[in-house]
C-alpha atoms as a PDB file:
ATOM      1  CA  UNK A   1       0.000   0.000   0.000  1.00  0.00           C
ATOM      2  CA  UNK A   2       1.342   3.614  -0.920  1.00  0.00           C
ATOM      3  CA  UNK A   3       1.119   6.214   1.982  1.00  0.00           C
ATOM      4  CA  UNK A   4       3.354   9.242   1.543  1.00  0.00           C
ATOM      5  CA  UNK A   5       3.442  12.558   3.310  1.00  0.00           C
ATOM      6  CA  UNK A   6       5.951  15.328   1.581  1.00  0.00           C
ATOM      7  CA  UNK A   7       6.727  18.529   3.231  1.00  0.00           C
ATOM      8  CA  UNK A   8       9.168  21.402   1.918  1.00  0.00           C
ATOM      9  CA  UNK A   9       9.787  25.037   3.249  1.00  0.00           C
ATOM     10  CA  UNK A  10      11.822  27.476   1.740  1.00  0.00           C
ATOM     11  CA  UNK A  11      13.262  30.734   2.541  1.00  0.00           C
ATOM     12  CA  UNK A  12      14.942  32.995  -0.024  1.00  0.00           C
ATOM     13  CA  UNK A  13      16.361  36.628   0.882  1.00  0.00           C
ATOM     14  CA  UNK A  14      16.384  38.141  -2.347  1.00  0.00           C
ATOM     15  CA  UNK A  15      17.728  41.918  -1.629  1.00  0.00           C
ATOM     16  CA  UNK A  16      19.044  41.487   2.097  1.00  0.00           C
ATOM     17  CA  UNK A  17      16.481  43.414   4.998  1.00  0.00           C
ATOM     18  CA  UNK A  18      14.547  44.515   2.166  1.00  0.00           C
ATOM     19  CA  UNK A  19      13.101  41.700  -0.411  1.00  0.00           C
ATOM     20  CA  UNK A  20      12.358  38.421   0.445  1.00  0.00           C
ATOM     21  CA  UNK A  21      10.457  35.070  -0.763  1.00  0.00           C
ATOM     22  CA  UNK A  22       8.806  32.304   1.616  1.00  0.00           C
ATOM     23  CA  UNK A  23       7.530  29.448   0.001  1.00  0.00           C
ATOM     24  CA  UNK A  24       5.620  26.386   1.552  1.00  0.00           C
ATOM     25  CA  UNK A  25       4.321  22.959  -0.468  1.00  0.00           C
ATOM     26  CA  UNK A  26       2.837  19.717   0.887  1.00  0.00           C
ATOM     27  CA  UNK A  27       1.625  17.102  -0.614  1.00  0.00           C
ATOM     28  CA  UNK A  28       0.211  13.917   0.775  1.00  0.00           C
ATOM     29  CA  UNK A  29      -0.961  10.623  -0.927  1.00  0.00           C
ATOM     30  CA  UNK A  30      -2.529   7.457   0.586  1.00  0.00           C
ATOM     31  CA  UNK A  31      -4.219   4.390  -1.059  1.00  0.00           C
ATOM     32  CA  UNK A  32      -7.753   4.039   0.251  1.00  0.00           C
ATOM     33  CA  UNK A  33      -8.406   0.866   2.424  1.00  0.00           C
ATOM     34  CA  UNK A  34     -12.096   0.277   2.030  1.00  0.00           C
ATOM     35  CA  UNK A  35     -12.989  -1.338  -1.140  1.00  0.00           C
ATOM     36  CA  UNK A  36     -15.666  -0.096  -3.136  1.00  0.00           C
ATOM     37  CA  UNK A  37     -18.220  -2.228  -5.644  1.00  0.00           C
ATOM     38  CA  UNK A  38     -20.425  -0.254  -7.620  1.00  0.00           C
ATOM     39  CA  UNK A  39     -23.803  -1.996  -8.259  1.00  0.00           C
ATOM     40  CA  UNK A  40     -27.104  -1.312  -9.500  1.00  0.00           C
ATOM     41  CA  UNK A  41     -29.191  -4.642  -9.785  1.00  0.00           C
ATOM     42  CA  UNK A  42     -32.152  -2.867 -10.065  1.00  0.00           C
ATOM     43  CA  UNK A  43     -31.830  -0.109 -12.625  1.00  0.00           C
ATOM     44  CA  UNK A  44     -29.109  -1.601 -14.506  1.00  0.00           C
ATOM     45  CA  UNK A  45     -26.806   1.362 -14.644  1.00  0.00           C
ATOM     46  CA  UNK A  46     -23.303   0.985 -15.783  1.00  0.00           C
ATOM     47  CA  UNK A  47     -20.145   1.656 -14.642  1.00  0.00           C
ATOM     48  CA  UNK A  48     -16.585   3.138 -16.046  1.00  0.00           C
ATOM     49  CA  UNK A  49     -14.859   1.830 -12.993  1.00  0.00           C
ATOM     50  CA  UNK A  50     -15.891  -1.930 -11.318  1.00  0.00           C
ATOM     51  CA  UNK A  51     -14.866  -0.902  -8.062  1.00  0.00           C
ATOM     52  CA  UNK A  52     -13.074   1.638  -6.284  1.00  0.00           C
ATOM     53  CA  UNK A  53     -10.709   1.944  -3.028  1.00  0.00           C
ATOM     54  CA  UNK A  54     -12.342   4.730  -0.445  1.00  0.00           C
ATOM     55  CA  UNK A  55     -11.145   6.200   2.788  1.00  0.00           C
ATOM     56  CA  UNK A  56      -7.858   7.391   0.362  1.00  0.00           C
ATOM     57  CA  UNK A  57      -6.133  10.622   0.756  1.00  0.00           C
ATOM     58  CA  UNK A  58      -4.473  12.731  -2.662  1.00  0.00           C
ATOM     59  CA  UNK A  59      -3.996  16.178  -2.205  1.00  0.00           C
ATOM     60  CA  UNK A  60      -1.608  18.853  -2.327  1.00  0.00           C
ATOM     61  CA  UNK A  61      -0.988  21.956  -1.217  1.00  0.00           C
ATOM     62  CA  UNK A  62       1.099  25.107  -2.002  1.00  0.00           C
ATOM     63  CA  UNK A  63       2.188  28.709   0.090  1.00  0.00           C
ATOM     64  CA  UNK A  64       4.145  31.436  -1.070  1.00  0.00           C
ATOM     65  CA  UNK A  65       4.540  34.940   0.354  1.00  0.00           C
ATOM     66  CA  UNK A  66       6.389  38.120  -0.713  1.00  0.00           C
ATOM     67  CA  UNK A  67       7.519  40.978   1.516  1.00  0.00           C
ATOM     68  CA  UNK A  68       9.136  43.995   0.222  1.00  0.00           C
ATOM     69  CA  UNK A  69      10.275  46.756   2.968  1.00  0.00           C
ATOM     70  CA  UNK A  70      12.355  49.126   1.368  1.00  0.00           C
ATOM     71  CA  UNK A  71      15.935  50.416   3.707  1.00  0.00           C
ATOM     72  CA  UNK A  72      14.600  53.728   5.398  1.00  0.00           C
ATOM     73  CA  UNK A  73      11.184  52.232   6.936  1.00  0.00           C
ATOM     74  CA  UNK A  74       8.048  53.591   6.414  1.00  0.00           C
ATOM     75  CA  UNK A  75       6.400  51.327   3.971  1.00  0.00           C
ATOM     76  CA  UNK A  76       5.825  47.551   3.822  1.00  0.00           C
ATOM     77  CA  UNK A  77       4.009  45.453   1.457  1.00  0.00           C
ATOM     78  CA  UNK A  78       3.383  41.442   1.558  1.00  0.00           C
ATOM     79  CA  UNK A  79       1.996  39.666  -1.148  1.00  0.00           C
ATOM     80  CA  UNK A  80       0.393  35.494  -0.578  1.00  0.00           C
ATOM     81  CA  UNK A  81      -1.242  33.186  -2.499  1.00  0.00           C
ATOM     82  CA  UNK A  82      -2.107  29.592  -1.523  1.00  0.00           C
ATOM     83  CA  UNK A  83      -3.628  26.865  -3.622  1.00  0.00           C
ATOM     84  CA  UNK A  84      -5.300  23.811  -2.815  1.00  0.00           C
ATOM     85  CA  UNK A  85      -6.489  20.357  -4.671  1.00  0.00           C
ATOM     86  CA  UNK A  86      -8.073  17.257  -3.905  1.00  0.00           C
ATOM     87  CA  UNK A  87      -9.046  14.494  -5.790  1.00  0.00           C
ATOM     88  CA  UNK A  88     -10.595  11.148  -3.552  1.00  0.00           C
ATOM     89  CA  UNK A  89     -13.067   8.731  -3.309  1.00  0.00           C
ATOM     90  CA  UNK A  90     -14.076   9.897  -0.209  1.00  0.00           C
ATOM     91  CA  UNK A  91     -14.985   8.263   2.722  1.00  0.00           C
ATOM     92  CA  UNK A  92     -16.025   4.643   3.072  1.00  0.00           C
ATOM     93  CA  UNK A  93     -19.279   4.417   5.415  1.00  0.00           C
ATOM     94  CA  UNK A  94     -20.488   0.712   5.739  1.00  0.00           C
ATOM     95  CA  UNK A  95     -23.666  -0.485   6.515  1.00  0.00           C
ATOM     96  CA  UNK A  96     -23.882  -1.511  10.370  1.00  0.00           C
ATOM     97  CA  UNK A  97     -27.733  -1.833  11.163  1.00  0.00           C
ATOM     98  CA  UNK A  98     -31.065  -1.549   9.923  1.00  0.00           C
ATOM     99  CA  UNK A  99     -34.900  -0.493  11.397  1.00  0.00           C
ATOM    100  CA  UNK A 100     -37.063  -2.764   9.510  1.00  0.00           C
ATOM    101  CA  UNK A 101     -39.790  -0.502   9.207  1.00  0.00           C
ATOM    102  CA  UNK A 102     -41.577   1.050   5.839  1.00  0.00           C
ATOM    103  CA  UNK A 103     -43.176   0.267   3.008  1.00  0.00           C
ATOM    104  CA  UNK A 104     -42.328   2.708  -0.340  1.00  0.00           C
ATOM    105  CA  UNK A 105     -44.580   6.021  -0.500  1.00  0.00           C
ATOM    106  CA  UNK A 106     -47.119   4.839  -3.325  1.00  0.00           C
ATOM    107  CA  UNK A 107     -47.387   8.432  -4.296  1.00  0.00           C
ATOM    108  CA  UNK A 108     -43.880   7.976  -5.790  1.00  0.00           C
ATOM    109  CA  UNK A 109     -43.247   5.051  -7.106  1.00  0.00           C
ATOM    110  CA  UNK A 110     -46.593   3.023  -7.142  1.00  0.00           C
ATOM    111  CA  UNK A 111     -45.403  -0.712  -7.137  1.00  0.00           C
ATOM    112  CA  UNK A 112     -46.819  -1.941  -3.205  1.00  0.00           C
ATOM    113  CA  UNK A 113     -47.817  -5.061  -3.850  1.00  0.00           C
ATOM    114  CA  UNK A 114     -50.318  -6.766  -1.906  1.00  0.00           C
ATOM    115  CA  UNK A 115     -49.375  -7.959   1.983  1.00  0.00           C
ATOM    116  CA  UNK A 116     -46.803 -10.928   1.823  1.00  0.00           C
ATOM    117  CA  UNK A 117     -46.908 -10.833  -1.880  1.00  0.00           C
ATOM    118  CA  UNK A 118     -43.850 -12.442  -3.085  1.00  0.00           C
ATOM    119  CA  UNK A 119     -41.572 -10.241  -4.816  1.00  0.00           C
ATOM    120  CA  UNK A 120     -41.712  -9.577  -8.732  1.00  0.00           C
ATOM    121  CA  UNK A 121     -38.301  -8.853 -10.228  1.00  0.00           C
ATOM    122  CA  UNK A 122     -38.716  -6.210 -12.694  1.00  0.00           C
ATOM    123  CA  UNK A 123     -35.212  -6.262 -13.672  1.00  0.00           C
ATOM    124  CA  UNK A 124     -31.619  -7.297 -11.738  1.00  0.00           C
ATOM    125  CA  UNK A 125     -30.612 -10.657 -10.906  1.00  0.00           C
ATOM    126  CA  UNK A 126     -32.862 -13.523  -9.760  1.00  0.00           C
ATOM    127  CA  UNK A 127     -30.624 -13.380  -6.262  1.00  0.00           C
ATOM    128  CA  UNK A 128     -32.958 -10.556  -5.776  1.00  0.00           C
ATOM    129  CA  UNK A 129     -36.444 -12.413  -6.570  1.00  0.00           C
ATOM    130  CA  UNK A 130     -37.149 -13.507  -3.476  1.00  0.00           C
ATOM    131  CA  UNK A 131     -36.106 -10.303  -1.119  1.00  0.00           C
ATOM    132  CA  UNK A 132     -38.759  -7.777   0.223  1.00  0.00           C
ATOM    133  CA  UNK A 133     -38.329  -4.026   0.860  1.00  0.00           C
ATOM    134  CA  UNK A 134     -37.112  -3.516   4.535  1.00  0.00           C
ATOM    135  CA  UNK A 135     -37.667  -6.972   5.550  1.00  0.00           C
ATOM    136  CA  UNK A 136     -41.279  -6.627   6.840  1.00  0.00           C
ATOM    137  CA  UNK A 137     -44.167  -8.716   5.333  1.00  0.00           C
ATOM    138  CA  UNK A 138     -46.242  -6.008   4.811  1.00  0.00           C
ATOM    139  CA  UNK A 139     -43.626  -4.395   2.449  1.00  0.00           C
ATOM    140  CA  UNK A 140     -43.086  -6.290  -0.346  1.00  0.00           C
ATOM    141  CA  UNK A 141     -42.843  -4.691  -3.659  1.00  0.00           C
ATOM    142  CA  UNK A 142     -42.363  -5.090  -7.189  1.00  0.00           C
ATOM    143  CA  UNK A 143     -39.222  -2.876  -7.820  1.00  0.00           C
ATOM    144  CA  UNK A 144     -36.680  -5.973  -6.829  1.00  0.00           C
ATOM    145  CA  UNK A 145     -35.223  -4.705  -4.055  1.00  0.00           C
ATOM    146  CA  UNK A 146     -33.023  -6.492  -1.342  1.00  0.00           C
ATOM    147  CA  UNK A 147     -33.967  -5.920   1.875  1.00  0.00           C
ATOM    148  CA  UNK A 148     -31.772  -4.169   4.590  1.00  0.00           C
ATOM    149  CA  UNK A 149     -32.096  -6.658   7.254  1.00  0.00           C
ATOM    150  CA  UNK A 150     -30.251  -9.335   4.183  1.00  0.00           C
ATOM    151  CA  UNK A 151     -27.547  -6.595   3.154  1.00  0.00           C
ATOM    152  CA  UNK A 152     -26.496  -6.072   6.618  1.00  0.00           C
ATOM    153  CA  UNK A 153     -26.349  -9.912   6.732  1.00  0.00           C
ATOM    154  CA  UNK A 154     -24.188  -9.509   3.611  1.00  0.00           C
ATOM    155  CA  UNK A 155     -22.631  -7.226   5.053  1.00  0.00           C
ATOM    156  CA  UNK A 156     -20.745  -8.841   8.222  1.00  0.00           C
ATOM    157  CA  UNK A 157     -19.744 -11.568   5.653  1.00  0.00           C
ATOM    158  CA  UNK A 158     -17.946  -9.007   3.695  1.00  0.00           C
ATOM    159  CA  UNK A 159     -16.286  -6.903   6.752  1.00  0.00           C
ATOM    160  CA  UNK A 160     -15.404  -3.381   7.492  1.00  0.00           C
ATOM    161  CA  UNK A 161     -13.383  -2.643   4.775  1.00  0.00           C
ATOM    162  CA  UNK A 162     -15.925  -3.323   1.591  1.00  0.00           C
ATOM    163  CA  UNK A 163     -19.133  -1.574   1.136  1.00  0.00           C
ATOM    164  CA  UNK A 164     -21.655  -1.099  -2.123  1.00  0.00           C
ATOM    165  CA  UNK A 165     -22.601   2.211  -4.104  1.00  0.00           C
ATOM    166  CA  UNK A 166     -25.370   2.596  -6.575  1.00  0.00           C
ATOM    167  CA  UNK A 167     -22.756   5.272  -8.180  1.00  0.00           C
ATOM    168  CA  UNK A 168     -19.398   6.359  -8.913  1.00  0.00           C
ATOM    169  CA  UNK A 169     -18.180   8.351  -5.561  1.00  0.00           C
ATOM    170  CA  UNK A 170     -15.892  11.157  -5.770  1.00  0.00           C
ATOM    171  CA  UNK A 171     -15.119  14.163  -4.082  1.00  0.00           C
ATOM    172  CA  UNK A 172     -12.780  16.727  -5.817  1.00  0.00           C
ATOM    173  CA  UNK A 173     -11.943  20.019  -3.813  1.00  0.00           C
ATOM    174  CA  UNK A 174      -9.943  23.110  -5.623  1.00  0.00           C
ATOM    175  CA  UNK A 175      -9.622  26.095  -3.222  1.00  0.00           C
ATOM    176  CA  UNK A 176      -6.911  29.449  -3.985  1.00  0.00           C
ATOM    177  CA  UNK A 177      -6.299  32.700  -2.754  1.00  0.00           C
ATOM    178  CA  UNK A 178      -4.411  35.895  -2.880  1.00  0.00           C
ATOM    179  CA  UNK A 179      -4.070  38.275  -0.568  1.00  0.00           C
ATOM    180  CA  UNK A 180      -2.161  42.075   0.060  1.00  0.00           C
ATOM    181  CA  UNK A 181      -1.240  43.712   3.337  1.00  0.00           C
ATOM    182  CA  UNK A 182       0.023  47.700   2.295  1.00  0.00           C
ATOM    183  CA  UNK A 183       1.393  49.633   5.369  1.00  0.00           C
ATOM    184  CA  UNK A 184       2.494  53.302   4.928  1.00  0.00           C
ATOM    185  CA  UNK A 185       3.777  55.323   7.483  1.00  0.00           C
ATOM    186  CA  UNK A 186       2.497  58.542   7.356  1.00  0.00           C
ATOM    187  CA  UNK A 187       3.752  60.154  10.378  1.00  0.00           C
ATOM    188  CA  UNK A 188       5.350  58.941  13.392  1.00  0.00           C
ATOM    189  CA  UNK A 189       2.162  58.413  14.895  1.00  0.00           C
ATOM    190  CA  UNK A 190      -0.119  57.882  12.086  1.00  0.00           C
ATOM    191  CA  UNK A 191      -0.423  54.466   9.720  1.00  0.00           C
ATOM    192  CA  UNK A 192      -2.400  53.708   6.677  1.00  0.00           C
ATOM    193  CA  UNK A 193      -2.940  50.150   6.273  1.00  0.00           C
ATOM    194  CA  UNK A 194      -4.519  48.722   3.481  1.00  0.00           C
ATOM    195  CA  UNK A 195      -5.573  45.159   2.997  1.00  0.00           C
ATOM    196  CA  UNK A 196      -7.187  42.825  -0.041  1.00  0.00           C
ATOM    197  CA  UNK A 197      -8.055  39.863  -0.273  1.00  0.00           C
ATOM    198  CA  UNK A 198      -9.241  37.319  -2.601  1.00  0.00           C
ATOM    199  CA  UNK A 199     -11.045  33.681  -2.101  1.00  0.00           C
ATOM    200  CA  UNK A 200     -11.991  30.653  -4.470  1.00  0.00           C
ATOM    201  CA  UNK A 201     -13.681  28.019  -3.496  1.00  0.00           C
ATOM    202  CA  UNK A 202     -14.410  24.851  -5.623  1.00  0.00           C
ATOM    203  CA  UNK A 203     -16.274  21.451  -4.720  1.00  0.00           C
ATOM    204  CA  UNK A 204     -18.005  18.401  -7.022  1.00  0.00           C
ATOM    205  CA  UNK A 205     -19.143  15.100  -4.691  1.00  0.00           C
ATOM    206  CA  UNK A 206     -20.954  12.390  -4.910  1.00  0.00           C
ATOM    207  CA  UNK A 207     -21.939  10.842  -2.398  1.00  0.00           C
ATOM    208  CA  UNK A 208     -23.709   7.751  -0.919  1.00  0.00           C
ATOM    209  CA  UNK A 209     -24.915   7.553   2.578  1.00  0.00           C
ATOM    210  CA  UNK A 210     -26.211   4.222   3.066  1.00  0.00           C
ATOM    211  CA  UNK A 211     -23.483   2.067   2.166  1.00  0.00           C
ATOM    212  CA  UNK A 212     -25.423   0.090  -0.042  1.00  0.00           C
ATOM    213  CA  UNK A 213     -26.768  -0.279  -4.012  1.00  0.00           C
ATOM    214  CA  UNK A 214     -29.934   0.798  -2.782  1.00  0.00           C
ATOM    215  CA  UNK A 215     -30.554   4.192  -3.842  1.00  0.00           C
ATOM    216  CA  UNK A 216     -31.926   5.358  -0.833  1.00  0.00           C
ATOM    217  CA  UNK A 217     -29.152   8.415   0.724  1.00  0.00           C
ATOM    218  CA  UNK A 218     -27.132   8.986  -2.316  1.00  0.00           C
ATOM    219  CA  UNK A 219     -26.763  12.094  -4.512  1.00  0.00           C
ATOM    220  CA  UNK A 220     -24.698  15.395  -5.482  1.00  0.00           C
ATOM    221  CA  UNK A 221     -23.582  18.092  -4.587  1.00  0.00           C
ATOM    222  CA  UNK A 222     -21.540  21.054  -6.554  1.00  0.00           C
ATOM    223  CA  UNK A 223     -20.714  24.901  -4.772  1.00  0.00           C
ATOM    224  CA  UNK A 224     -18.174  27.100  -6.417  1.00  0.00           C
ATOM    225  CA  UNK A 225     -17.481  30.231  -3.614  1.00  0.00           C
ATOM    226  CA  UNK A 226     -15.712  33.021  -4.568  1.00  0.00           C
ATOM    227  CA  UNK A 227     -15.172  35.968  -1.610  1.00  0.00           C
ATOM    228  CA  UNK A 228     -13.496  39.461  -1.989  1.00  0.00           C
ATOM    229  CA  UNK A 229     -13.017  41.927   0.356  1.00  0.00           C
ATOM    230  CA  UNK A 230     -11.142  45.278   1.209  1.00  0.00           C
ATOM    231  CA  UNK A 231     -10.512  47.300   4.118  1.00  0.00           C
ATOM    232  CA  UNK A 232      -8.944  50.522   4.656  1.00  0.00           C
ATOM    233  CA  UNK A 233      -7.476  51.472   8.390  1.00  0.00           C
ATOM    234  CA  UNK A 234      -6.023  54.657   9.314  1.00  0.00           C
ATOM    235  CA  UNK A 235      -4.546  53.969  13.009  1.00  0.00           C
ATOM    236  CA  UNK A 236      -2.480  56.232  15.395  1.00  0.00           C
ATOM    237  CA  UNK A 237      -1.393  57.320  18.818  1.00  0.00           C
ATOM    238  CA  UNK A 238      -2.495  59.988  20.676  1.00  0.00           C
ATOM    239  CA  UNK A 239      -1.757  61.787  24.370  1.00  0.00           C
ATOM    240  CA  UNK A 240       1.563  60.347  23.864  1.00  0.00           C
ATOM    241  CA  UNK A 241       1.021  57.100  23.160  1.00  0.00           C
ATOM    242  CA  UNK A 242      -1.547  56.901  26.074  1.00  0.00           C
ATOM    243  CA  UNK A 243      -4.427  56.692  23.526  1.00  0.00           C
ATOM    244  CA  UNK A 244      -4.217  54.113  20.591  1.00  0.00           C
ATOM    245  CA  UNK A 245      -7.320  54.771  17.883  1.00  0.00           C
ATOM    246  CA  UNK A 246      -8.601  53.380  14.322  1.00  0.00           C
ATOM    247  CA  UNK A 247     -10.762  54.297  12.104  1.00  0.00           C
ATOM    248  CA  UNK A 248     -11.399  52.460   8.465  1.00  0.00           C
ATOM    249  CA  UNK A 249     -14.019  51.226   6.206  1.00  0.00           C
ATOM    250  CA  UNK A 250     -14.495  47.178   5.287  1.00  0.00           C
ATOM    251  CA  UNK A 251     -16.255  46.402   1.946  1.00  0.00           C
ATOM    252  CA  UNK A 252     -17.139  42.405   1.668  1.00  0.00           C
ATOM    253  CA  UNK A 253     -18.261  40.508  -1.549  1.00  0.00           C
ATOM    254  CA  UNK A 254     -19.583  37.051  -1.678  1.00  0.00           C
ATOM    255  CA  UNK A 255     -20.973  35.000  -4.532  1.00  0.00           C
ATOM    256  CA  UNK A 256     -21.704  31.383  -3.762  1.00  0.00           C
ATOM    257  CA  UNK A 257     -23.920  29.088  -5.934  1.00  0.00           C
ATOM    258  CA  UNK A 258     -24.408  25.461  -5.132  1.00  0.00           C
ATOM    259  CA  UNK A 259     -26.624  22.720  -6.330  1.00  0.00           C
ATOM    260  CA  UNK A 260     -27.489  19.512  -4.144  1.00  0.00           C
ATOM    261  CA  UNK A 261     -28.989  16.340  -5.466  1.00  0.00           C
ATOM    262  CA  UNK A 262     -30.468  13.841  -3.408  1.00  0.00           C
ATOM    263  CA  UNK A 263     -31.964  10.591  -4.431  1.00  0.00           C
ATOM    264  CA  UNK A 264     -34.025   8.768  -1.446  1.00  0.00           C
ATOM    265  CA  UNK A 265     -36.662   5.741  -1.357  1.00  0.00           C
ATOM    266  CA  UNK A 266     -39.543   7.596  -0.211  1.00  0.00           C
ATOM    267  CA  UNK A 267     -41.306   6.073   2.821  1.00  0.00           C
ATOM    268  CA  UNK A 268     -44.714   6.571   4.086  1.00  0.00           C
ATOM    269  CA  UNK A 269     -44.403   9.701   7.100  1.00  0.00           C
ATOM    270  CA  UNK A 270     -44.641   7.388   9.957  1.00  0.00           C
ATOM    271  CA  UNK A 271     -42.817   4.570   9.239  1.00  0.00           C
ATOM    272  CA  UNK A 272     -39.123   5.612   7.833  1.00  0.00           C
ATOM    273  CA  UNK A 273     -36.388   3.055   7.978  1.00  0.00           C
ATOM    274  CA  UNK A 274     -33.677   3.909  10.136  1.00  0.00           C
ATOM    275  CA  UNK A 275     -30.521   3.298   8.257  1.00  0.00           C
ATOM    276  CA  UNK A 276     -26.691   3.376  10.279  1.00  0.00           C
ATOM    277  CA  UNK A 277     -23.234   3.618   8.750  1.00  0.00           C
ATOM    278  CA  UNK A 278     -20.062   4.190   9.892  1.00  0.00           C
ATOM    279  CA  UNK A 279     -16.978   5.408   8.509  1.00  0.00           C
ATOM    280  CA  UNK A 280     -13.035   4.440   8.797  1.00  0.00           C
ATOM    281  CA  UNK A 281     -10.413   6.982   9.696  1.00  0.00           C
ATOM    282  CA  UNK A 282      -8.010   8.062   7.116  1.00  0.00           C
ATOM    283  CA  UNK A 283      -4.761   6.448   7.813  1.00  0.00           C
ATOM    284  CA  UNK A 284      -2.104   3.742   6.197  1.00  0.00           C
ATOM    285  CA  UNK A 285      -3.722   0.617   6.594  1.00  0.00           C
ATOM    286  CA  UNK A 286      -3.463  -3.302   4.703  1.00  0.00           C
ATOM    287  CA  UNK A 287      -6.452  -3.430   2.158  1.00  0.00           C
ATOM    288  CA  UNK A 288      -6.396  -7.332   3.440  1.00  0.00           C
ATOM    289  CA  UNK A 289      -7.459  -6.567   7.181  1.00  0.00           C
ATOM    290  CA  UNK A 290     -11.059  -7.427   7.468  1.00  0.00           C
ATOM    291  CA  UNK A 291     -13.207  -8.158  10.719  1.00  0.00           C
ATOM    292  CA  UNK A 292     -17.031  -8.518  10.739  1.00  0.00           C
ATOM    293  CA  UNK A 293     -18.690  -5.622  10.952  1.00  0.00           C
ATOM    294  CA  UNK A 294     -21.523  -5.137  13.608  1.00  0.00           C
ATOM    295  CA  UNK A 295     -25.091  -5.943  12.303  1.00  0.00           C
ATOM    296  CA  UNK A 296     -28.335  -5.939  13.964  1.00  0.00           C
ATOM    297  CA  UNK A 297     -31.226  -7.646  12.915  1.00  0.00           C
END
């Protein structure tokens, strides 16, 4: 398994007590330990990737700053940017335990069959025929799927480090800034100070709650933030130095459009299934260590 974790700082006096350049990068990568099958027995969807590793870690990250303070005093300016990227699976919840309660809201999707009606696959494999909708005999339906109580059975077969997704999961993070810091000394006792600053802000998921093919807590979501604000400060001293006072103006921008899509089984109001899952913390770990996971029936 590849875990790395690379650090560098640097510090580079270009034009000595005046000019100088501090730069900063990290960058970290870790396979993901929790394996990942994408299925859809139900809807037939298909896949670009069989399975996936989750619980992984690939990102990097860069600093640099400029400060320029000319011999003489009485003016500074420092200049940073940062930048930011990501690009994971995300994390790996697994299925742990399941409320048997519920039948589908026939509002939606209009397939309740008949009390203890056997199920009738409408498509997905004949594994599937005989399941009912949260377990319950009251809930069988005719959209094929497996019940909870039999995929948290599946499960603690399978162990804590492979789940199921009804979709590709990613989750892909791009986040930069600049920023400026200008001091001038206009008297001994009196400082203008600007500062400007810039944010970006970029995220694309996809998620899946539940841990399972079942499309029941799995969707998108997209936000792309972008911030910008200025401030102007005029500061002093006063009564020799006995009184310190500001006085400034701060002008804030924000523009931040997101989009969330969320697919769930609808259930009737007072009967929704209670669905747990747990995740794995991000560290170096053997994709072969497996113990069963905790189920409840």
């Amino acid at each position: 398994m590849f875990c790395t974790d690379f650090r560098i700082i640097a510090y580079l006096p270009i034009v000595t007590d005046q000019l100088a350049l501090r730069v900063a990068a990290k960058r970290r990568k870790v396979d993901g330990f929790t394996r990942v099958i994408y299925s859809d027995p139900v809807f037939g969807k298909s896949f670009a990737e069989s399975e996936d590793w989750a619980d992984d870690v690939d990102d990097w990250y860069a600093r640099g700053s400029l400060r320029f303070q000319p011999a003489g005093g009485g003016f500074s300016n420092i200049v940073t940017a940062d930048y930011f990227r990501a690009d994971t699976v995300g994390t790996g919840q697994v299925l742990v335990a399941a409320r048997p309660v519920g039948v589908l809201d026939q509002n939606r999707l209009d397939l309740t069959t008949a009390a203890g009606a056997p199920v009738a696959t409408r498509s997905g494999g004949a594994s599937f025929a005989s399941q009912r909708w949260a377990g319950g005999p009251t809930a069988a339906t005719g959209l094929g799927f497996p019940s909870y109580q039999s995929l948290v059975a599946r499960q603690g077969q399978l162990g804590i480090r492979t789940r199921y997704a009804d979709q590709p999961l990613f989750s892909k993070q791009e986040v930069y800034g600049i920023g400026n810091v200008t001091t001038i000394d206009i008297t001994d006792n009196i400082t203008l100070k600007n500062l400007i600053g810039y944010r970006s802000y970029l995220v694309d998921q996809s998620f899946d709650l539940d841990g399972t093919e079942l499309p029941h807590q799995s969707g998108f979501f997209f936000a792309d933030f972008e911030h910008l604000s200025e401030e102007l400060q005029l500061q002093g001293k006063a009564f020799d130095a006995q009184l310190s006072w500001i006085i400034g103006g701060y002008y804030f921008n924000e523009k931040a459009p997101t989009s969330r899509e969320v697919s769930r089984l609808a259930t009737r109001p007072s009967s929704k299934p209670r669905v747990l899952a747990r995740t794995g913390a991000r560290r170096c770990l053997d994709r072969s260590t497996s113990r069963p996971a905790a189920s409840a029936s």
